[in-house]
C-alpha atoms as a PDB file:
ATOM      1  CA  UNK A   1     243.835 101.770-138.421  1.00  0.00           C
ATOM      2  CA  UNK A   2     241.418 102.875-135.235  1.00  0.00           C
ATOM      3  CA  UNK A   3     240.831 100.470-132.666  1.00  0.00           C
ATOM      4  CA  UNK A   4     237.714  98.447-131.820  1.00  0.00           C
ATOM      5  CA  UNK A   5     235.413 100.445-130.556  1.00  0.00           C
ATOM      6  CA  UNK A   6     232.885  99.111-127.540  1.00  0.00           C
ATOM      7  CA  UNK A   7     229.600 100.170-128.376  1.00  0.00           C
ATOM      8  CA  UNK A   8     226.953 100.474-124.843  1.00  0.00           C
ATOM      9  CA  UNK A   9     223.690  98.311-124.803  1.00  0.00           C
ATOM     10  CA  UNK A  10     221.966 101.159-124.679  1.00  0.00           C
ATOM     11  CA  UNK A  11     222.961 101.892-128.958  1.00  0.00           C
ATOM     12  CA  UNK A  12     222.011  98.687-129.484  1.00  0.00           C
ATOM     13  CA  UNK A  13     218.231  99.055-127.824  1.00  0.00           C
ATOM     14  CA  UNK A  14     217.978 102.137-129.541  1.00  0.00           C
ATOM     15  CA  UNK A  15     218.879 100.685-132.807  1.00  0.00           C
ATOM     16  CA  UNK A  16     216.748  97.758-132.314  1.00  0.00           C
ATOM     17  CA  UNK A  17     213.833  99.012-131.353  1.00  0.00           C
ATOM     18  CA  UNK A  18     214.766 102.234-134.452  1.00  0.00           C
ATOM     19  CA  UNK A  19     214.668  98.588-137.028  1.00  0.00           C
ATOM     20  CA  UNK A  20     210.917  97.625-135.327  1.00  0.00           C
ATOM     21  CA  UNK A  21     209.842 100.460-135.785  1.00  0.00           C
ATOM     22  CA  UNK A  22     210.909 101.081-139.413  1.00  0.00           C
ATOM     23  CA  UNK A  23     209.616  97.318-139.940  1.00  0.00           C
ATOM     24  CA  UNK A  24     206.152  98.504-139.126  1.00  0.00           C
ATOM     25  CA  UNK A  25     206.244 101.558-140.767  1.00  0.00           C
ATOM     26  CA  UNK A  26     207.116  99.048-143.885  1.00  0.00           C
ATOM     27  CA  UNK A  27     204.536  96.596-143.147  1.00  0.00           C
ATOM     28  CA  UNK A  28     202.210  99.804-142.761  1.00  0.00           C
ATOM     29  CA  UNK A  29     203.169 101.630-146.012  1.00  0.00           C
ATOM     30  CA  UNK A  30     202.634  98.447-148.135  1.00  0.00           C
ATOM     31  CA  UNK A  31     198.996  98.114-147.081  1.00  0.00           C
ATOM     32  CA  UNK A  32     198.378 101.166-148.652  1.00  0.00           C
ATOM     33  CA  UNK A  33     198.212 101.964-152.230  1.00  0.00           C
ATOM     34  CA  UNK A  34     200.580 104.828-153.191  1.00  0.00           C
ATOM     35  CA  UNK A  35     200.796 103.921-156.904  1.00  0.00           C
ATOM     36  CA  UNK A  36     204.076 104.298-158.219  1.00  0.00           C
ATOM     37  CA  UNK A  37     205.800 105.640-154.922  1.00  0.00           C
ATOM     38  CA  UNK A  38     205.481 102.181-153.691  1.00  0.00           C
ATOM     39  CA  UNK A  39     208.434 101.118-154.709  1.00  0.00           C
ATOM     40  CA  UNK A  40     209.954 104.767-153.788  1.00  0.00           C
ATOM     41  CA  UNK A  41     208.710 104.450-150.201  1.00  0.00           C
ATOM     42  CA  UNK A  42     209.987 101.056-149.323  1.00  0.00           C
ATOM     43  CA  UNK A  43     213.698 101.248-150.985  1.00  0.00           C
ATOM     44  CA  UNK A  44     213.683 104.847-148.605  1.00  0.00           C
ATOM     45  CA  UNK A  45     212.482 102.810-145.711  1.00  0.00           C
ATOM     46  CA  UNK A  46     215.133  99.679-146.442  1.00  0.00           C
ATOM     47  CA  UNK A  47     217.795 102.461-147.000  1.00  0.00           C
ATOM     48  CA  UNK A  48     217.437 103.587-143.636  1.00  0.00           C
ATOM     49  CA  UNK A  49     217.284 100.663-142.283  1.00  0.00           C
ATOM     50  CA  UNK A  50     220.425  99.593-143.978  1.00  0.00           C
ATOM     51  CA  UNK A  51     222.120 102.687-143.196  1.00  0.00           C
ATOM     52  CA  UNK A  52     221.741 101.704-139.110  1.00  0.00           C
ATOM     53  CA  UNK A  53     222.325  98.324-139.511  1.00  0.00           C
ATOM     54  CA  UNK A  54     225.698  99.846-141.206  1.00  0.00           C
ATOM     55  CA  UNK A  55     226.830 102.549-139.258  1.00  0.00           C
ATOM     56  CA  UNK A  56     226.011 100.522-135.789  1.00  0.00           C
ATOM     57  CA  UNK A  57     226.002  96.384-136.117  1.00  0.00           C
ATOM     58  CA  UNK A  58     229.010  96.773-138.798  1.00  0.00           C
ATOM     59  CA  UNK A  59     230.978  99.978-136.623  1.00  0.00           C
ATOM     60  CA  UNK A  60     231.550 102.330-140.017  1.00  0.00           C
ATOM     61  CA  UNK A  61     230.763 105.193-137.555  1.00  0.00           C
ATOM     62  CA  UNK A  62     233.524 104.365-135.599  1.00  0.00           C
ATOM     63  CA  UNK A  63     235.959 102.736-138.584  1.00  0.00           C
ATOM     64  CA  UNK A  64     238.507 105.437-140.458  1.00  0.00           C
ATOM     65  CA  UNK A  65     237.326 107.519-142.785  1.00  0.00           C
ATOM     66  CA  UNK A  66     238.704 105.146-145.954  1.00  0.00           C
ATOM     67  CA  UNK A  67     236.258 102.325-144.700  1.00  0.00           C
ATOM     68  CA  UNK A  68     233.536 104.605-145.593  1.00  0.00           C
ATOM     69  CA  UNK A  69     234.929 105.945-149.265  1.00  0.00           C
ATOM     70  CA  UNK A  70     235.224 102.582-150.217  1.00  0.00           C
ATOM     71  CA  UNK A  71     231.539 102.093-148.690  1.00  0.00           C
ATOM     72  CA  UNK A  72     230.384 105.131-150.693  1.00  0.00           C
ATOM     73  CA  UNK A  73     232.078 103.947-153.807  1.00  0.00           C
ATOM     74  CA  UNK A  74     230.401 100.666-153.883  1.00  0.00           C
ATOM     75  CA  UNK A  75     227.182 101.766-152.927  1.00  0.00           C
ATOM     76  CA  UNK A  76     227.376 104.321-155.908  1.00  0.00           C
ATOM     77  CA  UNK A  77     228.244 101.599-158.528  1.00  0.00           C
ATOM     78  CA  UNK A  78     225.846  99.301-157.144  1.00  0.00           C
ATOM     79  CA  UNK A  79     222.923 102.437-157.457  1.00  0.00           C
ATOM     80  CA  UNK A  80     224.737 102.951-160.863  1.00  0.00           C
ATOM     81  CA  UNK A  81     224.454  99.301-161.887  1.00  0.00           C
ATOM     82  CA  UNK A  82     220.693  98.781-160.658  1.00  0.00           C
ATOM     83  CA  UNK A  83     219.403 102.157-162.417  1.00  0.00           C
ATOM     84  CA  UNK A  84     220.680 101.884-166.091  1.00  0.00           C
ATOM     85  CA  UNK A  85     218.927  98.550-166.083  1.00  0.00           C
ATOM     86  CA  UNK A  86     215.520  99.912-164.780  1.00  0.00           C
ATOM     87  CA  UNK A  87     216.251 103.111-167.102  1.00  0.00           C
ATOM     88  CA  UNK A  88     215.922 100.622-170.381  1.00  0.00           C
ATOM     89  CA  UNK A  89     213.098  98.922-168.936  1.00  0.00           C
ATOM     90  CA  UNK A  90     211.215 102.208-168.789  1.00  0.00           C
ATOM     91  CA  UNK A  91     211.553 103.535-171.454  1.00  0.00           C
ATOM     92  CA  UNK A  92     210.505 100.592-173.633  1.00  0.00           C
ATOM     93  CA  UNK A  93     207.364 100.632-175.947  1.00  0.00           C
ATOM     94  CA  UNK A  94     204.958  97.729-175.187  1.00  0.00           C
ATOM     95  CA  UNK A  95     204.527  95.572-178.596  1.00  0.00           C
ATOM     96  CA  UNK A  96     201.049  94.181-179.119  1.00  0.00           C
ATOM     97  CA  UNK A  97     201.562  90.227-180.253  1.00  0.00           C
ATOM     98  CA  UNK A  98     199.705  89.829-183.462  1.00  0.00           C
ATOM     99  CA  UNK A  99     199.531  85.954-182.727  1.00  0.00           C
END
């Protein structure tokens, strides 16, 4: 196990003012129309977003290197677990109700 690891004010600005930044660049991309990227652009966006909120407010830069398998792991299952559901939903044929 590493110790706790003091991380300056300065980071944190930099991070903070890194999540405004990527907020408004969210708020911005969703008043424009980009079709089906949409979606694409703001789960890239959130990603990021997550990924400094991760590495930063919850130390995994500074953690062991096992902290951040596990991390990896989980965040492949959960990818895994979200995409086979949205792969089905694709690929379905819309049915015209004869009601």
């Amino acid at each position: 196990m590493s110790g706790h690891h003091v991380v300056s004010v300065k980071t944190y600005t930099k991070v903070f003012v890194s999540l405004l930044i990527l907020t408004i660049l969210t708020v911005v991309a969703a008043l424009f129309d980009f079709g089906a990227a949409n979606t694409i652009i703001a789960l890239l966006i959130a990603s990021v977003k997550a990924g400094l909120v991760i590495a930063i407010f919850m130390g995994t830069k500074y953690d062991d290197k096992m902290s951040l398998v596990v991390l990896g792991v989980s965040m492949f299952f959960v990818i895994l677990f979200f995409s086979i559901p949205a792969l089905d939903i694709a690929t379905r044929v819309k049915e015209m109700s004869t009601l």
